[in-house]
Protein backbone atom coordinates (compact mmCIF):
# COMPACT_ATOMS: atom_id res chain seq x y z
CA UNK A 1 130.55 133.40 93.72
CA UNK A 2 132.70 130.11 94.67
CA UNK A 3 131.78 128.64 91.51
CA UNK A 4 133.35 131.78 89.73
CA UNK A 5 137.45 130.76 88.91
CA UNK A 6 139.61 127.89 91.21
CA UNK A 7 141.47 130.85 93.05
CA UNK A 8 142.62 129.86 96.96
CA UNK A 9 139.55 132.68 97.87
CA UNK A 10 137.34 130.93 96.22
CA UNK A 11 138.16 127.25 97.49
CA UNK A 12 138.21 129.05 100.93
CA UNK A 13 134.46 130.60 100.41
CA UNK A 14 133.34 126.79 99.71
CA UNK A 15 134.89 125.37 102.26
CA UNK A 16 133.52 128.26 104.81
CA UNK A 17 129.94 127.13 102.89
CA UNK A 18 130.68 123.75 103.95
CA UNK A 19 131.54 124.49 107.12
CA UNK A 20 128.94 126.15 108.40
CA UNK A 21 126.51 124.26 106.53
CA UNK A 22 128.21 121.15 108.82
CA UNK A 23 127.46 123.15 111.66
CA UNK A 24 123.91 124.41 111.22
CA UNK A 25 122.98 120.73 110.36
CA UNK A 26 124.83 118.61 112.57
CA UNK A 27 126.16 120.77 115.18
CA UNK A 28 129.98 120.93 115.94
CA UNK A 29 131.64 118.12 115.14
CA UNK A 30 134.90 116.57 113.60
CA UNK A 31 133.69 117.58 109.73
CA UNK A 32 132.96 120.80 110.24
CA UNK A 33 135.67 122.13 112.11
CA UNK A 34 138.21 120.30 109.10
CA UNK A 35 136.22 122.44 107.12
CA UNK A 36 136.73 125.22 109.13
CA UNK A 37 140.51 124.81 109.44
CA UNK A 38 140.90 124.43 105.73
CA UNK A 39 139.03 127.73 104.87
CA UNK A 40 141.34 129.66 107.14
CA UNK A 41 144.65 127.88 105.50
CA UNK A 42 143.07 129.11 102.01
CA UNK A 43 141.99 133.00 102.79
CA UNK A 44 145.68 132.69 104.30
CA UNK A 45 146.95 131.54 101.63
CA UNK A 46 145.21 133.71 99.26
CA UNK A 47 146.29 136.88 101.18
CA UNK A 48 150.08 135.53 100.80
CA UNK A 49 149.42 135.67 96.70
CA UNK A 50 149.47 139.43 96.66
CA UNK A 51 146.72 141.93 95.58
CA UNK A 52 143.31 140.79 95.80
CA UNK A 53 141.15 141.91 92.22
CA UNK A 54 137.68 142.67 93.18
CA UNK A 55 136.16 139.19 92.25
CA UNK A 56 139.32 137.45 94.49
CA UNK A 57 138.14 140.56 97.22
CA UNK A 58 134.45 139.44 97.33
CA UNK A 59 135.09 136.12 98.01
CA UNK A 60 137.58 136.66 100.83
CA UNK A 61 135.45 138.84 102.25
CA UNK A 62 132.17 136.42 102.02
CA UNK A 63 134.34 133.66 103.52
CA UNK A 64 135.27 136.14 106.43
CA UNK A 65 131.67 136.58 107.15
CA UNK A 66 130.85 132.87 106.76
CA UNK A 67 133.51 132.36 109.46
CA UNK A 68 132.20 134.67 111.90
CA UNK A 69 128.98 133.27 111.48
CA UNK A 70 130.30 129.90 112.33
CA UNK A 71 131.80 131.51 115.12
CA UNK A 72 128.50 132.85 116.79
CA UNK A 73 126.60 129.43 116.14
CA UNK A 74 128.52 127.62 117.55
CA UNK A 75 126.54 125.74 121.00
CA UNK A 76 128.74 127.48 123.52
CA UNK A 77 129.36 130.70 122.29
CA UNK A 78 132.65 130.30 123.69
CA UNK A 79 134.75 131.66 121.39
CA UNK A 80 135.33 135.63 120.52
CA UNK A 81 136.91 134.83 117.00
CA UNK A 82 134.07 136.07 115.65
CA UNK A 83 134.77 139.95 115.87
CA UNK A 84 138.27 139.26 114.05
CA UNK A 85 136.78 137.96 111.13
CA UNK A 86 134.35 140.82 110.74
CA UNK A 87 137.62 142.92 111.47
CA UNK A 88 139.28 140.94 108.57
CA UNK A 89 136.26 141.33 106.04
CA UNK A 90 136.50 144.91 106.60
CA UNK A 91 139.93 145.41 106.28
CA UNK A 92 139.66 143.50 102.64
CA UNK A 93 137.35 145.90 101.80
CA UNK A 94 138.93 149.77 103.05
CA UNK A 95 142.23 147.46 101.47
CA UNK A 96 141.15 146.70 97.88
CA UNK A 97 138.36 149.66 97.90
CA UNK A 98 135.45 147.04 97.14
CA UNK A 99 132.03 149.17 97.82
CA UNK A 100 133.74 151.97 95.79
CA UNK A 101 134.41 149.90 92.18
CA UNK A 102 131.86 147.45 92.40
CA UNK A 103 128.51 147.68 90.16
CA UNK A 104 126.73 144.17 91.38
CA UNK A 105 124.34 143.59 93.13
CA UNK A 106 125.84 140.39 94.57
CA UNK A 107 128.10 142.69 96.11
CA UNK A 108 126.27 145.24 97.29
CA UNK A 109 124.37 142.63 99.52
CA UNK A 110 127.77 141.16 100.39
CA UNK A 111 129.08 144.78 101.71
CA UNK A 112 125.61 145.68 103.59
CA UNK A 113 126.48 142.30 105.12
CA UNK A 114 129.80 143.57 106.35
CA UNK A 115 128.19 146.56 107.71
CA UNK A 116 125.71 145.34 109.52
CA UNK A 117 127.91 143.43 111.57
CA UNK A 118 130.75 145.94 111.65
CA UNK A 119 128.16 148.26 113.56
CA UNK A 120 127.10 145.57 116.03
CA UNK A 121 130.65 144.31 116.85
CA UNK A 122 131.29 148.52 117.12
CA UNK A 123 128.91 148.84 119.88
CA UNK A 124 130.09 144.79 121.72
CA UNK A 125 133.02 146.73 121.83
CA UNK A 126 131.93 150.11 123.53
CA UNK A 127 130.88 148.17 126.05
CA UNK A 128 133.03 145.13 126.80
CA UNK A 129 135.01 145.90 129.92
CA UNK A 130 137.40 142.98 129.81
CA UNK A 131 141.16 142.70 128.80
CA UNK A 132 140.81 140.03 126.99
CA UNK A 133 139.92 141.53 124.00
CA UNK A 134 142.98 143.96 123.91
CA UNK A 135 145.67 141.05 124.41
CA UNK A 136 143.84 139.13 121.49
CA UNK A 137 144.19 141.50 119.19
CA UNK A 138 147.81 141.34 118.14
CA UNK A 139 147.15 138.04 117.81
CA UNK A 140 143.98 138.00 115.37
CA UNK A 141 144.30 135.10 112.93
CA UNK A 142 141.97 136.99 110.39
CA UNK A 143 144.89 140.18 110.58
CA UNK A 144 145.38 140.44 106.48
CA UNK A 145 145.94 143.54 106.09
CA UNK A 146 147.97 146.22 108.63
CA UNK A 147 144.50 148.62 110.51
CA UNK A 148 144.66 151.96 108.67
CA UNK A 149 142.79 154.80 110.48
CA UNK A 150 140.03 155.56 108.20
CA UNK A 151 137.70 158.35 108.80
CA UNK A 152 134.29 157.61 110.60
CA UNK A 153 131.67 155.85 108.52
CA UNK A 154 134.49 155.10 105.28
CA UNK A 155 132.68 151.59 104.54
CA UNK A 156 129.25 152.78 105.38
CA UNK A 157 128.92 155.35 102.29
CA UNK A 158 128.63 153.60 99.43
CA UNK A 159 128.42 154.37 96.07
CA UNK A 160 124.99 152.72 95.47
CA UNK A 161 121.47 152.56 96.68
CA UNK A 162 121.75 150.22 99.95
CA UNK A 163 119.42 147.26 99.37
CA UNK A 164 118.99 146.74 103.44
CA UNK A 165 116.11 148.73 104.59
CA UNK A 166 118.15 148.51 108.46
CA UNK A 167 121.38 150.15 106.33
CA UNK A 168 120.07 154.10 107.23
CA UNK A 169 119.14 153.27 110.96
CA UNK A 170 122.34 151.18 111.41
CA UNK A 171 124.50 153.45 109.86
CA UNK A 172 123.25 156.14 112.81
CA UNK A 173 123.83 153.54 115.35
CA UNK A 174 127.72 153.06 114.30
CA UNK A 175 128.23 157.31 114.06
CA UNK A 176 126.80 156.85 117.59
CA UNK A 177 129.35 154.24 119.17
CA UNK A 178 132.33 156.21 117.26
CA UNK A 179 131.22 159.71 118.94
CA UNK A 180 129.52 157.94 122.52
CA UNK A 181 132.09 159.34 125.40
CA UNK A 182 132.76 158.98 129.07
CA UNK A 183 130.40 160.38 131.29
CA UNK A 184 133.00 161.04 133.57
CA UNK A 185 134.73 162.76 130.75
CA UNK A 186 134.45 166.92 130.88
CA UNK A 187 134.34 166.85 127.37
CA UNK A 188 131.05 165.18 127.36
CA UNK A 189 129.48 167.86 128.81
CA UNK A 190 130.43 170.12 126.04
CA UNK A 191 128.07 171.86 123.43
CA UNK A 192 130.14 170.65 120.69
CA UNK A 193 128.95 166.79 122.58
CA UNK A 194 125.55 167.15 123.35
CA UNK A 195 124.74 168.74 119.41
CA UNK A 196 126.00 166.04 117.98
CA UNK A 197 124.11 163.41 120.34
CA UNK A 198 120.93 165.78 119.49
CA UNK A 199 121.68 165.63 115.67
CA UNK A 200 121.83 162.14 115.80
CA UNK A 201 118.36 162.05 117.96
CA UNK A 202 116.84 163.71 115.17
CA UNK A 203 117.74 161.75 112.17
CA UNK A 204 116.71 158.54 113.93
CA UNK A 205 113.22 160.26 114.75
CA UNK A 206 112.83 161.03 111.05
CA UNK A 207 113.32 158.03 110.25
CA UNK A 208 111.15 156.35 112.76
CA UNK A 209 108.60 158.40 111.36
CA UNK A 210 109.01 157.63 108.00
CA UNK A 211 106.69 154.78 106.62
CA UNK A 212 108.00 151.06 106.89
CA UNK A 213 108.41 150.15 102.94
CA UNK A 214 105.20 148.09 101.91
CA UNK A 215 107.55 145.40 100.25
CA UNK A 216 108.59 143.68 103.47
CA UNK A 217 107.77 140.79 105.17
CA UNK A 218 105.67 140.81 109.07
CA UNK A 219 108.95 139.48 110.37
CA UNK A 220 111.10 142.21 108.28
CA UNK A 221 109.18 145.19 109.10
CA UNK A 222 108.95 144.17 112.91
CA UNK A 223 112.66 144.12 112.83
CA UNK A 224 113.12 147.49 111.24
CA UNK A 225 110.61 148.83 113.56
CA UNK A 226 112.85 147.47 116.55
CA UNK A 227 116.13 148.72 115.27
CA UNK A 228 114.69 152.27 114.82
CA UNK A 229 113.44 152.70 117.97
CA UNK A 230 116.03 150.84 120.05
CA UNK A 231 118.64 152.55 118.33
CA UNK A 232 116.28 155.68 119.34
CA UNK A 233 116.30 154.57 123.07
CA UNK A 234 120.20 153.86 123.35
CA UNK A 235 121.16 157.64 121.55
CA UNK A 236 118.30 159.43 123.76
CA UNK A 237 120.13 157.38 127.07
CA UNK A 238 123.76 158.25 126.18
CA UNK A 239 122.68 161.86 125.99
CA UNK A 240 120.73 162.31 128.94
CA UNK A 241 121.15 162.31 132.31
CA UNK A 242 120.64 158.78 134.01
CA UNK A 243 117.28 157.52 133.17
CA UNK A 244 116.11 161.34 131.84
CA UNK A 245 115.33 160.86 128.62
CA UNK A 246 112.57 162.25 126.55
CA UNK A 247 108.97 161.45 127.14
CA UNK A 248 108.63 160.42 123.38
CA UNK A 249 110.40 157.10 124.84
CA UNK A 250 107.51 155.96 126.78
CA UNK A 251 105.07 156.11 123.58
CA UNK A 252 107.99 153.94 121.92
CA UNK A 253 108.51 151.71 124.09
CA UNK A 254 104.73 151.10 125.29
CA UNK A 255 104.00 150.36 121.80
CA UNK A 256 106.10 147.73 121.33
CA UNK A 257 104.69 145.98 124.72
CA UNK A 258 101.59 146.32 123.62
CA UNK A 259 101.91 144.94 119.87
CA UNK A 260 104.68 142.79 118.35
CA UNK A 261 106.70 141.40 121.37
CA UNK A 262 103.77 140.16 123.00
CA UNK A 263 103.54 137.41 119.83
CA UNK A 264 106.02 137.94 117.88
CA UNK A 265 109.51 136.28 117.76
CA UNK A 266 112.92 138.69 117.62
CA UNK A 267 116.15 137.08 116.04
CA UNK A 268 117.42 140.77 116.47
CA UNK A 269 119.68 140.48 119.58
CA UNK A 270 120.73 143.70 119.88
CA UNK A 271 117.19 145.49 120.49
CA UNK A 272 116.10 142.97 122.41
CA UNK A 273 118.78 144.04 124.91
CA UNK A 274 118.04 147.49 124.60
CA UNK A 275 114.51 147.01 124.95
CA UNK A 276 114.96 144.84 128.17
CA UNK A 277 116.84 147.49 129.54
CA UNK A 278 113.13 149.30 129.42
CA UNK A 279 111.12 146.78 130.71
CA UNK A 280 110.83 148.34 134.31
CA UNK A 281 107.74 146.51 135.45
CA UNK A 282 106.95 142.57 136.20
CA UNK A 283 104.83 142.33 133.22
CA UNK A 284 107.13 143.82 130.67
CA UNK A 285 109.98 141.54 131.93
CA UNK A 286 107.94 138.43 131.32
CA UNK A 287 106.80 139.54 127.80
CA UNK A 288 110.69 139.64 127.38
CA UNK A 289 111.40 136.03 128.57
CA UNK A 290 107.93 134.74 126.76
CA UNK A 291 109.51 136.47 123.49
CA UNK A 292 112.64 134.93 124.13
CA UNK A 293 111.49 131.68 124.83
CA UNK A 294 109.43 131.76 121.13
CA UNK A 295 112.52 132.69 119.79
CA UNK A 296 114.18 129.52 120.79
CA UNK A 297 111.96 127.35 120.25
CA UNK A 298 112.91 128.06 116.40
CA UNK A 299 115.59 125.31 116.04
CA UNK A 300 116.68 127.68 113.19
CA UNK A 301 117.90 130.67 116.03
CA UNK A 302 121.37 130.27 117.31
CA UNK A 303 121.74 130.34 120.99
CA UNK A 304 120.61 133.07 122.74
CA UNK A 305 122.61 132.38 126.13
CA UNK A 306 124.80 135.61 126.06
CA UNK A 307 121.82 137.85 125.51
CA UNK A 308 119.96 136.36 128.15
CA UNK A 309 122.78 136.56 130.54
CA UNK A 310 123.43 140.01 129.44
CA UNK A 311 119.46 141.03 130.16
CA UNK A 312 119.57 139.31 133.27
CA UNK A 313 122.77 141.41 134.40
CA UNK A 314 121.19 144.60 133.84
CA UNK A 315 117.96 143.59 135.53
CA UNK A 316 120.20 142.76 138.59
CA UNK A 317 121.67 146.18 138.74
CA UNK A 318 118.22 147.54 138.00
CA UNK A 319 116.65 145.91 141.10
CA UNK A 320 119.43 146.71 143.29
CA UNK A 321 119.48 150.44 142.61
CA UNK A 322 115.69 150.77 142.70
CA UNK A 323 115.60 152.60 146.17
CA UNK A 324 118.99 154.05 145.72
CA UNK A 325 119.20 157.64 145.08
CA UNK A 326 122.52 156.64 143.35
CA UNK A 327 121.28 155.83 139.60
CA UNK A 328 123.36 153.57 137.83
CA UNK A 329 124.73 155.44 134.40
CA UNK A 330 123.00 153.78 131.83
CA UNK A 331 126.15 153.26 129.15
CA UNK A 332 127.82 151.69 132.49
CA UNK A 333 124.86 149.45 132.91
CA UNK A 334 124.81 148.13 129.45
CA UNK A 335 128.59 147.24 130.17
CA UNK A 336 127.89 145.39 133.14
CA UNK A 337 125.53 143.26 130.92
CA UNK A 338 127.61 142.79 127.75
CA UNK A 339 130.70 142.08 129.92
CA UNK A 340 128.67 139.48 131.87
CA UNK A 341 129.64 136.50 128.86
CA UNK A 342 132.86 134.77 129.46
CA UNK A 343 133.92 136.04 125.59
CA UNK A 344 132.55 139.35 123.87
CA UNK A 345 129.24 138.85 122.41
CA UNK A 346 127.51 139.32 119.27
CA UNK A 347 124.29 140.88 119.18
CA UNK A 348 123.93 140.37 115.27
C-alpha cells in the first residue's frame, strides 16, 4: 500500500512503518521519533492537498493507525495521543466514505482495523473521569477533518463480509457504550432503557452460543471466546442492579477459571479487565496476575502497566466495600479503574 504511487499519504504510511518498526525493535529512541515527526508533517501535508481518492484515503488512514499504535507501545504509556489518531482514521473514513466504495480486501482488513479500536477507545472514554481529555481535544494534532455527527454504528456496517471473527461481538460492545447511561439518570430506569440493554443481552448470548469457526488458531479462538463473554459480563452489569446480574454469569465466568486463563496468555486488555472485575476470590485473583505475568514475559506484548493499575483499582474498591451494605455501582467502579492511569488508556 506505500509502495502504491509517491503521494505525501503514502511517504507518511512508510515513514509511520518505519517508525514503529524503530520502536518495536529498539525501543524509543532518537530514530524513531524523527520518523514519527515526519509521518505527521506528511498526513498533514497530504490533508492540506485537498480531497483524498480512496487509494490516498487508505493510506492516511493506515498511517493513523500505525501512529496510534506507536502511541500505546511506547515504555511509559505516557502519552494519550493515541485516541486522536484513531479519531483521525475515522474521520478519513465517514470523510471520503471508504468502507462504502471499496471492493479489496486490503481494505476491508484496514477498516475492521479502525473498528476495532474505535470501539475500545469508545468504551476508555465512557469511563475516563478526567478533564484532561476534554481540554485536549480542540487541540488534537490528528483533527483533519471538522467531527460530523453520524448516526450510531455509521463505520461499523459495511458493505462486505467482515473478515474479523471479533467484528459481530465488537460491534455489540460499541452499540453498548453509545446507549450505556447514568445510573443516577431517571431515564435509565425507563422501559424504553432496560429493552434495549436486554436486546443487546440477547444478541451477545447468541452469539456466545454459536460455534467458534474451526479455522482459527488456540490463541484466536481463546480471544473470541473472551470478548464474547466479557462483553456478555459488562452489558449484563450495566443493566442490572449492582452486582445482580444473571446466574448464566457464574457458568461464564467459572469456565474461563477453570480452562484457558489458568495457561493461557491474553494480549486482549480489555477482557482481562472485565474479567478481573469477576475474580471475587483469592484464587481467581492470582490466576489473573499468573496470566498476566505469562503475558509479559512475551517480549512481543506491549506494556501492560495501565491494565494492571486499572485491575488493581477496582480490586481496592472491591475489598473496601466487601462488608459495606453500600455496593459500589459497577460502571462507577470500572471508572475508578480506567481513570487510575495518569493518561486515558487503551485496552486494544
Amino acid at each position: 500500500m506505500a509502495m502504491i504511487n509517491n503521494s505525501a499519504s503514502a511517504s507518511a504510511l512508510l515513514h509511520a512503518m518505519l517508525a514503529y518498526s524503530s520502536l518495536h525493535h529498539h525501543g524509543l529512541s532518537e530514530t524513531s521519533l524523527k520518523f514519527k515527526v515526519q509521518a505527521l508533517h506528511l498526513l498533514s501535508t497530504s490533508a492540506e492537498d485537498g480531497e483524498l481518492s480512496l487509494v490516498n484515503a487508505s493510506q492516511h488512514v493506515a498511517a493513523s493507525m500505525l501512529l496510534g499504535s506507536f502511541e500505546t507501545l511506547r515504555p511509559s504509556e505516557s502519552s494519550g495521543e493515541w485516541l486522536w489518531h484513531i479519531w483521525g482514521a475515522v474521520d478519513v473514513i465517514q470523510a471520503t466514505q471508504l468502507s462504502d466504495h471499496s471492493s479489496e480486501n486490503e481494505t476491508h482488513a484496514l477498516i475492521d482495523w479502525v473498528n476495532y479500536h474505535h470501539t475500545l477507545s469508545r468504551f476508555s472514554t465512557q469511563h475516563w473521569r478526567h478533564k484532561s481529555l476534554a481540554s485536549k481535544a480542540s487541540k488534537k494534532p490528528m483533527q483533519l477533518f471538522r467531527r460530523r455527527t453520524t448516526p450510531p454504528l455509521s463505520i461499523y456496517r459495511p458493505n462486505h463480509p467482515s473478515i474479523d471473527p471479533t467484528s459481530s461481538i465488537m460491534s455489540l460492545l460499541f452499540e453498548a457504550c453509545n446507549i450505556y447511561m447514568d445510573p443516577q439518570d431517571p431515564q435509565s430506569q425507563s422501559p424504553e432503557y432496560r429493552n434495549s440493554l436486554r436486546r443487546l443481552e440477547a444478541q451477545v448470548d447468541d452469539l456466545i452460543a454459536s460455534p467458534v469457526p474451526n479455522d482459527l488458531n488456540p490463541e484466536s479462538a481463546f480471544a473470541l471466546e473472551l470478548y464474547r463473554v466479557a462483553t456478555r459480563i459488562y452489558i449484563a452489569r450495566a443493566s442490572q442492579s449492582p452486582w445482580e446480574a444473571p446466574a448464566v454469569l457464574d457458568s461464564l465466568v467459572d469456565a474461563l477459571f477453570n480452562g484457558p486463563v489458568a495457561s493461557c496468555t491474553c494480549i486482549h486488555f480489555f477482557p482481562l479487565l472485565i474479567l478481573a472485575c469477576e475474580s471475587r476470590r483469592d484464587d481467581q485473583r492470582v490466576a489473573i496476575l499468573n496470566l498476566i505475568d505469562r503475558t509479559q514475559r512475551d517480549a512481543r506484548i506491549r506494556s501492560m502497566k495501565a491494565v494492571t493499575n486499572a485491575i488493581q483499582a477496582v480490586w481496592v474498591q472491591q475489598d473496601l466495600h466487601a462488608d459495606s451494605e453500600v455496593l459500589v455501582n459497577y460502571m462507577d467502579l470500572l471508572s475508578i479503574g480506567i481513570s487510575s492511569s495518569s493518561s486515558i488508556p487503551s485496552f486494544a
